[in-house]
PDB file of N, CA and C in Angstrom:
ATOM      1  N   UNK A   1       0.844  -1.177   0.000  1.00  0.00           N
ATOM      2  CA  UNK A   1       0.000   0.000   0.000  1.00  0.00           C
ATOM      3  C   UNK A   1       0.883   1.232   0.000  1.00  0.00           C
ATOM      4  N   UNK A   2       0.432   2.472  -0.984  1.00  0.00           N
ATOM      5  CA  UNK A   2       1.147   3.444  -0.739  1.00  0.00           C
ATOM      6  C   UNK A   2       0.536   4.702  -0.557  1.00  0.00           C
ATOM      7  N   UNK A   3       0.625   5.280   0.332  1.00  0.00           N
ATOM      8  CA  UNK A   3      -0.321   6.759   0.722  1.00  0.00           C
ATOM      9  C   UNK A   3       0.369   7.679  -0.493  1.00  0.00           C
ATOM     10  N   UNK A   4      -0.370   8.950  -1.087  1.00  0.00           N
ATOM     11  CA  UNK A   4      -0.330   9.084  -2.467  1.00  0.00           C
ATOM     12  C   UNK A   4      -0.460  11.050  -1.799  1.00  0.00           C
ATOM     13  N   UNK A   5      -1.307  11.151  -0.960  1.00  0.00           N
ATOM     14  CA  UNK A   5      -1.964  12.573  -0.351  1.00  0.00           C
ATOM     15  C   UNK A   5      -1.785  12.522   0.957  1.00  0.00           C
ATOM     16  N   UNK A   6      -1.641  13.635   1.466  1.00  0.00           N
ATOM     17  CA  UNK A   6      -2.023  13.711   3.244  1.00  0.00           C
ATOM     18  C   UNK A   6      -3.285  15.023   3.282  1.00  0.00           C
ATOM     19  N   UNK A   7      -4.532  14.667   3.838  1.00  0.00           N
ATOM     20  CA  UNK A   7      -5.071  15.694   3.925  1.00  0.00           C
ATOM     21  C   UNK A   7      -5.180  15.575   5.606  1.00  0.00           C
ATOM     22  N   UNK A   8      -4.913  17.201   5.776  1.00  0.00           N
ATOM     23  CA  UNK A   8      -5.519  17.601   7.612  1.00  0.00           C
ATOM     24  C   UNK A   8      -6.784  18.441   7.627  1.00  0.00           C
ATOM     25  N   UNK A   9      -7.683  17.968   8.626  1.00  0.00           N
ATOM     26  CA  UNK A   9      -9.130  18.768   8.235  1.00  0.00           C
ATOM     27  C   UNK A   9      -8.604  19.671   9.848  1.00  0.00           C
ATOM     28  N   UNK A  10      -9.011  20.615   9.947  1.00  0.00           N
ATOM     29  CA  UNK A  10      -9.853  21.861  10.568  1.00  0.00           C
ATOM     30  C   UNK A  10     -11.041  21.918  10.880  1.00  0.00           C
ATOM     31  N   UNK A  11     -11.234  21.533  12.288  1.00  0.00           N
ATOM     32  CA  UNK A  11     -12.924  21.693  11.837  1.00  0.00           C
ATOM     33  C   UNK A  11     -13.269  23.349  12.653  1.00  0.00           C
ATOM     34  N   UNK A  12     -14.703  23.678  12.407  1.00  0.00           N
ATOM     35  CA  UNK A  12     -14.653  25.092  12.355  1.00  0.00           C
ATOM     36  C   UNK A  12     -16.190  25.536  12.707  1.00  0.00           C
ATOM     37  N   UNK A  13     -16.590  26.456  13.653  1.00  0.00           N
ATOM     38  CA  UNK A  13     -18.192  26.234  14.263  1.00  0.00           C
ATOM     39  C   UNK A  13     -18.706  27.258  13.233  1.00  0.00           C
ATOM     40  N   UNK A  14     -17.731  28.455  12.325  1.00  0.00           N
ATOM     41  CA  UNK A  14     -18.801  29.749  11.602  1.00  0.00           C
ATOM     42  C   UNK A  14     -17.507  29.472  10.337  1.00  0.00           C
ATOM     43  N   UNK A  15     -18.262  28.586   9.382  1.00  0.00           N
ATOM     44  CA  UNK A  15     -17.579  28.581   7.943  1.00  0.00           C
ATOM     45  C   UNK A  15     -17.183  29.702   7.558  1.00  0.00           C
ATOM     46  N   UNK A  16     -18.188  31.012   7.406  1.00  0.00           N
ATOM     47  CA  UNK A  16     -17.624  32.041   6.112  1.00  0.00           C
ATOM     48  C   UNK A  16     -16.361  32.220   6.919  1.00  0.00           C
ATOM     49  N   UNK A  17     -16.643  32.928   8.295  1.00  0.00           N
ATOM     50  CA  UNK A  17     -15.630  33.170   8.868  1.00  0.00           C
ATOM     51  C   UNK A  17     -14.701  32.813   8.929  1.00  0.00           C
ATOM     52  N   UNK A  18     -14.952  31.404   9.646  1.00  0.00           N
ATOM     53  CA  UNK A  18     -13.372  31.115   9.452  1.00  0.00           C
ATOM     54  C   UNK A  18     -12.380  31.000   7.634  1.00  0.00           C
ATOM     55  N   UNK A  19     -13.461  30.480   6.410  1.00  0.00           N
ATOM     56  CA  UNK A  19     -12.928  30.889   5.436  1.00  0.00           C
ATOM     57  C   UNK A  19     -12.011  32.450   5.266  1.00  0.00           C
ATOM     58  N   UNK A  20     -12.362  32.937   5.808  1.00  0.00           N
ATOM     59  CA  UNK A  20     -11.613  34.481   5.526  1.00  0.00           C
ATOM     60  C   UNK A  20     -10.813  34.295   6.605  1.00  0.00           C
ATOM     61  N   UNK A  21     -10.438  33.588   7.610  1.00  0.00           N
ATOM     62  CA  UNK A  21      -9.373  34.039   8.451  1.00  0.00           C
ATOM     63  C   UNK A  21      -8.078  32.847   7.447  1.00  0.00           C
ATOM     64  N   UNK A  22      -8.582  31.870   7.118  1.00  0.00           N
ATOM     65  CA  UNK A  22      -7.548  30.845   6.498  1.00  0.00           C
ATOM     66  C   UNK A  22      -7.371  31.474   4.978  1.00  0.00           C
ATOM     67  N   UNK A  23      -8.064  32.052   4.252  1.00  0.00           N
ATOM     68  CA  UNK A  23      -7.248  32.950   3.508  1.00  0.00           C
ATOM     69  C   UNK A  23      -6.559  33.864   3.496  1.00  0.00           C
ATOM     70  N   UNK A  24      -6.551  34.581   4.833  1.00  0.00           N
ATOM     71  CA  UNK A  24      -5.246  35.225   5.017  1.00  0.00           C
ATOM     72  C   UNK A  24      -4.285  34.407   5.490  1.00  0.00           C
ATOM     73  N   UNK A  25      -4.532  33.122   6.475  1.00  0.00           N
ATOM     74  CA  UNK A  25      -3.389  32.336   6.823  1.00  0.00           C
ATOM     75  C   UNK A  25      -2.408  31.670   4.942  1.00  0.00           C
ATOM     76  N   UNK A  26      -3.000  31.160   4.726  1.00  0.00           N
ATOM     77  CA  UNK A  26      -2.588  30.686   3.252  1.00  0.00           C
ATOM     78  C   UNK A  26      -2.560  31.937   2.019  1.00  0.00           C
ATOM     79  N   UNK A  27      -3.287  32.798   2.233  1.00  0.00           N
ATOM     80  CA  UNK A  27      -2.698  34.375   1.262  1.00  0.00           C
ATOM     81  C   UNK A  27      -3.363  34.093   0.043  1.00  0.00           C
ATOM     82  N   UNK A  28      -4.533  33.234  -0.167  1.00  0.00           N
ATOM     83  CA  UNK A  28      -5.128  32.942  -1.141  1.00  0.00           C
ATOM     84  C   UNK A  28      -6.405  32.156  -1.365  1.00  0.00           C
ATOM     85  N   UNK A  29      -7.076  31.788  -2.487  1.00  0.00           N
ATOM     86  CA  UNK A  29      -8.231  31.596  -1.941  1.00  0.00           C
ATOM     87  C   UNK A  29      -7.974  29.615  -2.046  1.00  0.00           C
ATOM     88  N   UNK A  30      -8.927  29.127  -1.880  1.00  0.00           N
ATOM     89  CA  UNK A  30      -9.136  27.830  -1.834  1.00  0.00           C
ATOM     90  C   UNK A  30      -9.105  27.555  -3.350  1.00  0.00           C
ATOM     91  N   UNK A  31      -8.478  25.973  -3.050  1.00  0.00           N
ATOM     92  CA  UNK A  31      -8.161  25.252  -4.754  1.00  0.00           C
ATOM     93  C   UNK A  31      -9.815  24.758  -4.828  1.00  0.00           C
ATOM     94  N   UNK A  32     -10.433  24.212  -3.937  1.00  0.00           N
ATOM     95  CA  UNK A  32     -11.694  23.758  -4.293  1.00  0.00           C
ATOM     96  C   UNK A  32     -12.634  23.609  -3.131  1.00  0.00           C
ATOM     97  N   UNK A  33     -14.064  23.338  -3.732  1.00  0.00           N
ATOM     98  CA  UNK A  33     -15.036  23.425  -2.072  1.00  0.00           C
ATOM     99  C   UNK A  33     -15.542  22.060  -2.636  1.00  0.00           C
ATOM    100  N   UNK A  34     -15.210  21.032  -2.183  1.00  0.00           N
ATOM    101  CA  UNK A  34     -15.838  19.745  -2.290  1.00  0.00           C
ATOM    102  C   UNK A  34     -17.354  19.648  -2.096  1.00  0.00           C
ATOM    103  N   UNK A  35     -17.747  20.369  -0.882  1.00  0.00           N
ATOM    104  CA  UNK A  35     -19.366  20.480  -0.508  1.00  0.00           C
ATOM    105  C   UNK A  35     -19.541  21.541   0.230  1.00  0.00           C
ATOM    106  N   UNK A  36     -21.000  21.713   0.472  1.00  0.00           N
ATOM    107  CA  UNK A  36     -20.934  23.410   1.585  1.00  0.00           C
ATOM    108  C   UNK A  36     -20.403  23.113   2.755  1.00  0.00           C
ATOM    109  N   UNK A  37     -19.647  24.075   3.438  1.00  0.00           N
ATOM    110  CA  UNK A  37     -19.146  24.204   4.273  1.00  0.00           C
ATOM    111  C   UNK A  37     -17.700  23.525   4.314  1.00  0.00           C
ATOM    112  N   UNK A  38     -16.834  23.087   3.332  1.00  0.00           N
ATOM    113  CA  UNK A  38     -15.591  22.750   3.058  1.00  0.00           C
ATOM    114  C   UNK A  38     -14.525  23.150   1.918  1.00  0.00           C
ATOM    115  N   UNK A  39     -13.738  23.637   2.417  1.00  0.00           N
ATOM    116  CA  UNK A  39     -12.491  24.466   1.213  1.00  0.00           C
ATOM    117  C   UNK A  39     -11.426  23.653   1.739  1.00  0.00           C
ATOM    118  N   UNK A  40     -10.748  23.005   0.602  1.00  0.00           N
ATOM    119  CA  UNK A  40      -9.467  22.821   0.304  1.00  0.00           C
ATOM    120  C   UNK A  40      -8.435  23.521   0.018  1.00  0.00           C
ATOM    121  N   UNK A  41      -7.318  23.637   0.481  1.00  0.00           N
ATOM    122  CA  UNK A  41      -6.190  24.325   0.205  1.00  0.00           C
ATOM    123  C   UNK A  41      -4.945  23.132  -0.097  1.00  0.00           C
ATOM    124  N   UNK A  42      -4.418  23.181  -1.064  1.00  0.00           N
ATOM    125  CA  UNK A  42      -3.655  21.955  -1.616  1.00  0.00           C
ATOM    126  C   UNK A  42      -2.371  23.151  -1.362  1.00  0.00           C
ATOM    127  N   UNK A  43      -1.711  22.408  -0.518  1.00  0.00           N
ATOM    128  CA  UNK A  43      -0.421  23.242  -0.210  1.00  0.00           C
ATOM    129  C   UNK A  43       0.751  23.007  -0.331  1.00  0.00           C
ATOM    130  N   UNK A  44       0.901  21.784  -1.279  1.00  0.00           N
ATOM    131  CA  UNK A  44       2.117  21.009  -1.667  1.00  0.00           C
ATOM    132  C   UNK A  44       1.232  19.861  -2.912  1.00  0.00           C
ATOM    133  N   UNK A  45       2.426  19.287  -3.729  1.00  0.00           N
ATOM    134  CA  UNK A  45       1.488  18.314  -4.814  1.00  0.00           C
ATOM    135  C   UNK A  45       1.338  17.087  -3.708  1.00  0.00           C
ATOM    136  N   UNK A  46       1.638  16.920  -2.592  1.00  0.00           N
ATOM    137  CA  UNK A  46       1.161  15.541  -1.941  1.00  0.00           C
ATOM    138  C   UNK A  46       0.338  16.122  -0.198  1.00  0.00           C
ATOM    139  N   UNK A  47       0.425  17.348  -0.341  1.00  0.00           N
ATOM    140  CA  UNK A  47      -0.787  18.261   0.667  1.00  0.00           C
ATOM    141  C   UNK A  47      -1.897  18.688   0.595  1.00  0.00           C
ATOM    142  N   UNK A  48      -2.734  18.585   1.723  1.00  0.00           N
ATOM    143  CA  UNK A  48      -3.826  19.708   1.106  1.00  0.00           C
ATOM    144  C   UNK A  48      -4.426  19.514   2.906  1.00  0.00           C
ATOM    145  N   UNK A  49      -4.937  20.673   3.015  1.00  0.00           N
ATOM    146  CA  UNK A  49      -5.594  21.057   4.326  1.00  0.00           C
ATOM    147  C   UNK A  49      -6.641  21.565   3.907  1.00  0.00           C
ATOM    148  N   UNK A  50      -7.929  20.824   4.478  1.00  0.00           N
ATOM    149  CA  UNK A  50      -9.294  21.599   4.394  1.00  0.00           C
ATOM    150  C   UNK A  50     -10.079  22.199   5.651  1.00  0.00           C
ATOM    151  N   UNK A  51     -11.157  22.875   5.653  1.00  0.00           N
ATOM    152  CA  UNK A  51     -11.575  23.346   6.618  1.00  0.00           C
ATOM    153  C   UNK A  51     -13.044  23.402   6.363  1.00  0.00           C
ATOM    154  N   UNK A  52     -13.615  22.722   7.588  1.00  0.00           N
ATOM    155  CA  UNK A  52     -14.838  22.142   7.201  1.00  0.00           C
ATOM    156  C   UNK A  52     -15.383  22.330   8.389  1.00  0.00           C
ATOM    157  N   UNK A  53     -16.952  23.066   8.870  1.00  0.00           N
ATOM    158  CA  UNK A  53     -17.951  23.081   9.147  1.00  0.00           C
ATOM    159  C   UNK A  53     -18.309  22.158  10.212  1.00  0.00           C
ATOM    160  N   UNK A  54     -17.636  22.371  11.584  1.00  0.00           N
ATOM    161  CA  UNK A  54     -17.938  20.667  11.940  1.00  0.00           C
ATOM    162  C   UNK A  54     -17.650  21.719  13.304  1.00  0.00           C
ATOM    163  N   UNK A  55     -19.456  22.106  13.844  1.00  0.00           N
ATOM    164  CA  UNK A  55     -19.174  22.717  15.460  1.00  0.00           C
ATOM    165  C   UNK A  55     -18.893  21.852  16.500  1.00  0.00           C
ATOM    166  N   UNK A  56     -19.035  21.126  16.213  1.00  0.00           N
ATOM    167  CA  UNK A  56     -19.004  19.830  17.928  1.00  0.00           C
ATOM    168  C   UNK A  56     -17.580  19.582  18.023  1.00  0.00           C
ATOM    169  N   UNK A  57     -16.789  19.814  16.819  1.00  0.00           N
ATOM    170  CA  UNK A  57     -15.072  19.345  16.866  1.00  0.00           C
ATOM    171  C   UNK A  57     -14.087  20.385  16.941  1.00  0.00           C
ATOM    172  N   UNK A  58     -15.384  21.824  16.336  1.00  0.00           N
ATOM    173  CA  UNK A  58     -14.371  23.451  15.974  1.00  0.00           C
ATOM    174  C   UNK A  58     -13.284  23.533  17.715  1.00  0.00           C
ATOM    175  N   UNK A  59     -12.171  23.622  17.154  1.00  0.00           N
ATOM    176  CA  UNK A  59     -11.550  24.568  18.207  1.00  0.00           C
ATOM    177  C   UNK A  59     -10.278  23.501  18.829  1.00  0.00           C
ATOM    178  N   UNK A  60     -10.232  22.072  17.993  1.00  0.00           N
ATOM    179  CA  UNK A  60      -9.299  21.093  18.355  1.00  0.00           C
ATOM    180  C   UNK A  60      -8.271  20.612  17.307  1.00  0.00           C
ATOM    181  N   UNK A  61      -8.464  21.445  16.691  1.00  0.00           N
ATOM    182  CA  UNK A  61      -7.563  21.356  15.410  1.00  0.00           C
ATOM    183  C   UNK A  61      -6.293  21.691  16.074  1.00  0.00           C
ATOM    184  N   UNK A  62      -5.067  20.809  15.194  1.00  0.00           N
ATOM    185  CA  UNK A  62      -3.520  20.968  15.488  1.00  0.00           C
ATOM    186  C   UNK A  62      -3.255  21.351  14.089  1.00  0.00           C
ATOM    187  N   UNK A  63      -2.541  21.991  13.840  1.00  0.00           N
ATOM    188  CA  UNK A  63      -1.910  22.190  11.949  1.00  0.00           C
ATOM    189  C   UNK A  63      -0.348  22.748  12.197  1.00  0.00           C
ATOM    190  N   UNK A  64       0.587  21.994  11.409  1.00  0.00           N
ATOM    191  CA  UNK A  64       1.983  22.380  11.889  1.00  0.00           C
ATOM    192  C   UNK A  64       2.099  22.414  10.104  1.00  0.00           C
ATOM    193  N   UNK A  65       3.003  23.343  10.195  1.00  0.00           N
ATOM    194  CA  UNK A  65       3.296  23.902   8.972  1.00  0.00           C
ATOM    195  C   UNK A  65       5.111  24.218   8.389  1.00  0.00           C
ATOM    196  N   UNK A  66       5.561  23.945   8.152  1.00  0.00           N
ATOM    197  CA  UNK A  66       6.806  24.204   7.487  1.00  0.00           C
ATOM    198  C   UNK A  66       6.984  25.078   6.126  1.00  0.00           C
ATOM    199  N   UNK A  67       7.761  26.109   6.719  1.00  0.00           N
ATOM    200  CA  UNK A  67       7.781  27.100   5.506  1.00  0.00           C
ATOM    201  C   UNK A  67       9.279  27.080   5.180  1.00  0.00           C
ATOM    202  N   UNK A  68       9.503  27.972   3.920  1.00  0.00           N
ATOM    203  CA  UNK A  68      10.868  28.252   3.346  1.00  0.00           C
ATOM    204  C   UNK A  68      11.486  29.847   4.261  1.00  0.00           C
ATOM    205  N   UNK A  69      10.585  30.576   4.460  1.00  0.00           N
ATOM    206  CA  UNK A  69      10.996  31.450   5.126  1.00  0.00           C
ATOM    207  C   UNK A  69      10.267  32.041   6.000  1.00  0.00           C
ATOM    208  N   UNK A  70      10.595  32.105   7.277  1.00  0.00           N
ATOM    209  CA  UNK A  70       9.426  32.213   8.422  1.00  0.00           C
ATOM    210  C   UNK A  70       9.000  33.314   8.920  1.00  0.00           C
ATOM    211  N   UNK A  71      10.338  34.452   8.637  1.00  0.00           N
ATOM    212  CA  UNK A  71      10.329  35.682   8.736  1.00  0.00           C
ATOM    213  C   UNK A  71       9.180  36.492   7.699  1.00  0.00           C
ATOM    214  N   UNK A  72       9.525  36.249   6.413  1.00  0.00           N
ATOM    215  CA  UNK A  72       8.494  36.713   5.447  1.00  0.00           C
ATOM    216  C   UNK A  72       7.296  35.980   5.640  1.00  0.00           C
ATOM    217  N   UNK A  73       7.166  34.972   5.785  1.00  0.00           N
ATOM    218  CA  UNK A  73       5.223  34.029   6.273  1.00  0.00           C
ATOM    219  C   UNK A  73       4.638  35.254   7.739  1.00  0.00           C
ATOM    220  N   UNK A  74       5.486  35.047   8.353  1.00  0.00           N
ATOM    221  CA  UNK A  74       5.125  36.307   9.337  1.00  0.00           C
ATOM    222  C   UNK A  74       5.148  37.583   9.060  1.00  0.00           C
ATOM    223  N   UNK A  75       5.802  38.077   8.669  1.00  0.00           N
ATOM    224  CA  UNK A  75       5.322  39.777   7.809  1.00  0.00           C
ATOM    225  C   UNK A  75       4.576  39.641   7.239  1.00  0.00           C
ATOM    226  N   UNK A  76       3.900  38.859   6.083  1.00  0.00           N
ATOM    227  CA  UNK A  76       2.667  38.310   5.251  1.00  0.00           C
ATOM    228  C   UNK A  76       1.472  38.435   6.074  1.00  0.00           C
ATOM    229  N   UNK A  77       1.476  37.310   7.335  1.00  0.00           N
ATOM    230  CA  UNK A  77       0.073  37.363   8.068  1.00  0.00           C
ATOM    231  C   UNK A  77      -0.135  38.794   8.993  1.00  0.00           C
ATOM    232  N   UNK A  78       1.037  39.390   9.364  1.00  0.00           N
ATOM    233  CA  UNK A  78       0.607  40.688   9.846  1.00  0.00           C
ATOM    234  C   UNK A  78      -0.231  41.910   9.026  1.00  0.00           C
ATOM    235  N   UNK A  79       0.406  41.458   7.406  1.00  0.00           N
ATOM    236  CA  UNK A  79      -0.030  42.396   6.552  1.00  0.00           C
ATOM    237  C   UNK A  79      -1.492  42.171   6.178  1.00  0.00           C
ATOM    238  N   UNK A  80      -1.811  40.850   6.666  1.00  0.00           N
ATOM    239  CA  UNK A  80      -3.354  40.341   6.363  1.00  0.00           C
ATOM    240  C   UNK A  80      -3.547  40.443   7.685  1.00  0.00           C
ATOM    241  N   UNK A  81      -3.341  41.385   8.691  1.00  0.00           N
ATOM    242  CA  UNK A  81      -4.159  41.373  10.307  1.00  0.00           C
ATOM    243  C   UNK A  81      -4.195  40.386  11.255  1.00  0.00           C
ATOM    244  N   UNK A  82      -3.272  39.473  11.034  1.00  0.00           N
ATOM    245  CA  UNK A  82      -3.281  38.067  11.975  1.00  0.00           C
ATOM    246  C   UNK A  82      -1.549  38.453  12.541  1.00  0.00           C
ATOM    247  N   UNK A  83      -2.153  37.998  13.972  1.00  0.00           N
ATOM    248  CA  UNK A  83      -0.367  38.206  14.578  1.00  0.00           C
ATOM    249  C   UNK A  83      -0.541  36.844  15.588  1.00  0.00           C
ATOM    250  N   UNK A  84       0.962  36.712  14.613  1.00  0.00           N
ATOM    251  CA  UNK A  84       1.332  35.489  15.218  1.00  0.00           C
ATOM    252  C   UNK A  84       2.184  35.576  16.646  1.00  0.00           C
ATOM    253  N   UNK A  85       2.541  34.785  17.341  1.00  0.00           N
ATOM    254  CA  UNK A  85       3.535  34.774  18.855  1.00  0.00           C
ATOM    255  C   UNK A  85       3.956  34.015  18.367  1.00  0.00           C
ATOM    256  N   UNK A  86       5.305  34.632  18.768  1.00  0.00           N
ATOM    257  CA  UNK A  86       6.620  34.087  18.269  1.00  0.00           C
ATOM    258  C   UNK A  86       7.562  32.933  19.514  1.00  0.00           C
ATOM    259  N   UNK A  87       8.050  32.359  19.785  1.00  0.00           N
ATOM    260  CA  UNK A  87       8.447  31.000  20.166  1.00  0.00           C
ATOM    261  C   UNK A  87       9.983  30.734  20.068  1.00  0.00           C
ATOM    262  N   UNK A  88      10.887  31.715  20.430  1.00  0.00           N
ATOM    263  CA  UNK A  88      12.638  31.618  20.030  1.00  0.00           C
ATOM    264  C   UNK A  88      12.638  30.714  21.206  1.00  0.00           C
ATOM    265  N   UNK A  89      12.327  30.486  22.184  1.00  0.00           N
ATOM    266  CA  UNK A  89      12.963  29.998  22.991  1.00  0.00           C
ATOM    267  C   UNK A  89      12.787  28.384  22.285  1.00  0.00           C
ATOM    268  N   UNK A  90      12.027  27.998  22.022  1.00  0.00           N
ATOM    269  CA  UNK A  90      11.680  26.518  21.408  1.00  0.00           C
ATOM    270  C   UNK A  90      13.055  26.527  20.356  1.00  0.00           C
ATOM    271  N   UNK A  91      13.345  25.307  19.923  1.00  0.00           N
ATOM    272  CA  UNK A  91      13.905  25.193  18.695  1.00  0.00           C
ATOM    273  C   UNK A  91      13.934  23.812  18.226  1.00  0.00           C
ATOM    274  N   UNK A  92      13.286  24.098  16.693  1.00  0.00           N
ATOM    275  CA  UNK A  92      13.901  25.326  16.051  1.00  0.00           C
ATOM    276  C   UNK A  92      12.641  26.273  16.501  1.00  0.00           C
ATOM    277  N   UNK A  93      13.136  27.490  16.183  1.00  0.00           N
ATOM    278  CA  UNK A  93      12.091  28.659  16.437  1.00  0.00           C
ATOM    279  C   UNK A  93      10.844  28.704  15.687  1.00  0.00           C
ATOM    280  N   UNK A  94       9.888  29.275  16.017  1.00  0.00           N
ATOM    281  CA  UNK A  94       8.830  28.407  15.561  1.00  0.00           C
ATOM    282  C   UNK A  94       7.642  30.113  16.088  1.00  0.00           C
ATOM    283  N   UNK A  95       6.516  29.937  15.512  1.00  0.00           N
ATOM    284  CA  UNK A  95       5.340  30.834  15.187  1.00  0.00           C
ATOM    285  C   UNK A  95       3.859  30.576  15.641  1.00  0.00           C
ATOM    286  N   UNK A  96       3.604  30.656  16.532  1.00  0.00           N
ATOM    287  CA  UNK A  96       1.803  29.907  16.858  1.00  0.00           C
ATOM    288  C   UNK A  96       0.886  30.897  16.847  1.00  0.00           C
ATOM    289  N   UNK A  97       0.015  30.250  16.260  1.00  0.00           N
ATOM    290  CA  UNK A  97      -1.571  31.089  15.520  1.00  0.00           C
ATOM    291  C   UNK A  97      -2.514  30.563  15.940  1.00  0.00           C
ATOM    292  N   UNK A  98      -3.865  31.229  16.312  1.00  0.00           N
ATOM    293  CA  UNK A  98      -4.795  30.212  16.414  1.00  0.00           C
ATOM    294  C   UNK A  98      -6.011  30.949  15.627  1.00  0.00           C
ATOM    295  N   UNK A  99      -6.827  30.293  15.195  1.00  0.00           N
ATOM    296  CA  UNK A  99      -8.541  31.015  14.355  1.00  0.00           C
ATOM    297  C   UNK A  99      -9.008  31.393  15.443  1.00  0.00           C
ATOM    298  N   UNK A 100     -10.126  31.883  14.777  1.00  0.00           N
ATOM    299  CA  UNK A 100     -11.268  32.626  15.900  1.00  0.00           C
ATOM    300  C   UNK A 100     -11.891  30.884  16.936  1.00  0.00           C
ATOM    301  N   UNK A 101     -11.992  29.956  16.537  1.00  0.00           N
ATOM    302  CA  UNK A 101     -12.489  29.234  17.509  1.00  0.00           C
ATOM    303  C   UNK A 101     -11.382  28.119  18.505  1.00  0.00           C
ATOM    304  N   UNK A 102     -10.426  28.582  18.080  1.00  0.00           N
ATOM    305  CA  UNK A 102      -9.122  28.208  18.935  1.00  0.00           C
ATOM    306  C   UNK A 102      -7.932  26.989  18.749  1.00  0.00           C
ATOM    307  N   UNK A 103      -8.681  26.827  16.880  1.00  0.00           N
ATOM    308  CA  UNK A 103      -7.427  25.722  16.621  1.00  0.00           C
ATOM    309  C   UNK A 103      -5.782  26.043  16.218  1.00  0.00           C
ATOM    310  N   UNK A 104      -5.355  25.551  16.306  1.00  0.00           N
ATOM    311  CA  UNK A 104      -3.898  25.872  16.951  1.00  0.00           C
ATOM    312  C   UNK A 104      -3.361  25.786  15.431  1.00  0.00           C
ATOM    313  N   UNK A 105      -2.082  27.062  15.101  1.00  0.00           N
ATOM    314  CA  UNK A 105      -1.333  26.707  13.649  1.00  0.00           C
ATOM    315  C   UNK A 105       0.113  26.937  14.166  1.00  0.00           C
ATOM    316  N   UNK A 106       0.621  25.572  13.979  1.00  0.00           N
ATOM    317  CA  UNK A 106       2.365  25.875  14.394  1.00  0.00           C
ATOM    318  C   UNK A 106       2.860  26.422  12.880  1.00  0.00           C
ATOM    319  N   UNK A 107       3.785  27.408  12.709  1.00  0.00           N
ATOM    320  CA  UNK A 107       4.474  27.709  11.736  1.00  0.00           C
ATOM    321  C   UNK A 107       5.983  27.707  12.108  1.00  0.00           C
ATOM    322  N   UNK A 108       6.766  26.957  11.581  1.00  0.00           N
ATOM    323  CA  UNK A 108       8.585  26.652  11.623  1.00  0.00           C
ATOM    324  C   UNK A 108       9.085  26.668  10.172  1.00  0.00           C
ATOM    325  N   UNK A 109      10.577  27.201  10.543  1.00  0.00           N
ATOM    326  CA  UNK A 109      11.333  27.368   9.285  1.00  0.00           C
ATOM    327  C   UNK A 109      11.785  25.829   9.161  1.00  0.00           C
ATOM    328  N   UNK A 110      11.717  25.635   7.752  1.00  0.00           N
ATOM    329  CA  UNK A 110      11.945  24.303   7.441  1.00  0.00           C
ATOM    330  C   UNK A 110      12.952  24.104   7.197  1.00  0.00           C
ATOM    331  N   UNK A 111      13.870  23.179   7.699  1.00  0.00           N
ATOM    332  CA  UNK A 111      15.637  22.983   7.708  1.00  0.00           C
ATOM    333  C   UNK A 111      15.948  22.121   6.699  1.00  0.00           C
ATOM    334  N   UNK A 112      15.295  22.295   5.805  1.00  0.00           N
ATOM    335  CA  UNK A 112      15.762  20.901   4.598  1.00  0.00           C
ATOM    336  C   UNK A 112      16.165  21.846   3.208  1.00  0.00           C
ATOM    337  N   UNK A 113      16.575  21.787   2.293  1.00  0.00           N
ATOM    338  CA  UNK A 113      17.798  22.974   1.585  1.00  0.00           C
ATOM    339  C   UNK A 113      16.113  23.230   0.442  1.00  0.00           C
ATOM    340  N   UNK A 114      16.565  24.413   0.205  1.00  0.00           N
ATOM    341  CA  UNK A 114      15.190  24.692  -0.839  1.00  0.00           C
ATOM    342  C   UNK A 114      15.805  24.754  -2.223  1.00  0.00           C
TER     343      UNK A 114
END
């Protein structure tokens, strides 16, 4: 057997809303809405994170994220109104976010050569 995709769901108690807070997290809009109340964001050719409509689960989401540059991902979400807390003491150094219903977004610089 070979896993081919990784998807991580989000779940989320006020869709539009949280749609507009994860397009500023991702800086763009969704690759696709499978059904109401779910947007995909394909964030690599073997990624994709959706966010889906699901109040009884909103607010337990984990999402860890690896970027190329962590400094600019963070000037980005400030420039879209989201401020992240920053985390030097951890390492590697690292960025935590959360949506309006309290699921958690780790952001780290990714140590693998680009």
């Amino acid at each position: 057997m070979k896993i081919t995709h990784t998807f991580v769901g989000v779940p989320v108690s006020d869709f539009a809303a949280a749609y507009k807070w994860y397009l500023g997290l991702f800086g763009r809009a969704a690759d696709m809405f499978p059904s109401d109340g779910e947007a995909v964001w394909r964030l690599t050719p073997n990624s994709s994170v959706y966010v889906v409509a699901d109040a009884k689960r909103a607010g337990n989401g984990l999402l860890t994220l690896a970027v190329d540059d962590l400094d600019a991902y963070a000037n980005r979400l400030r420039l879209e109104g989201l401020t992240p807390d920053e985390h030097s003491a951890a390492s590697p150094r690292r960025l935590m976010i959360s949506d309006d219903d309290g699921n958690t977004v780790k952001l780290f610089a990714d140590p693998a050569p680009h």
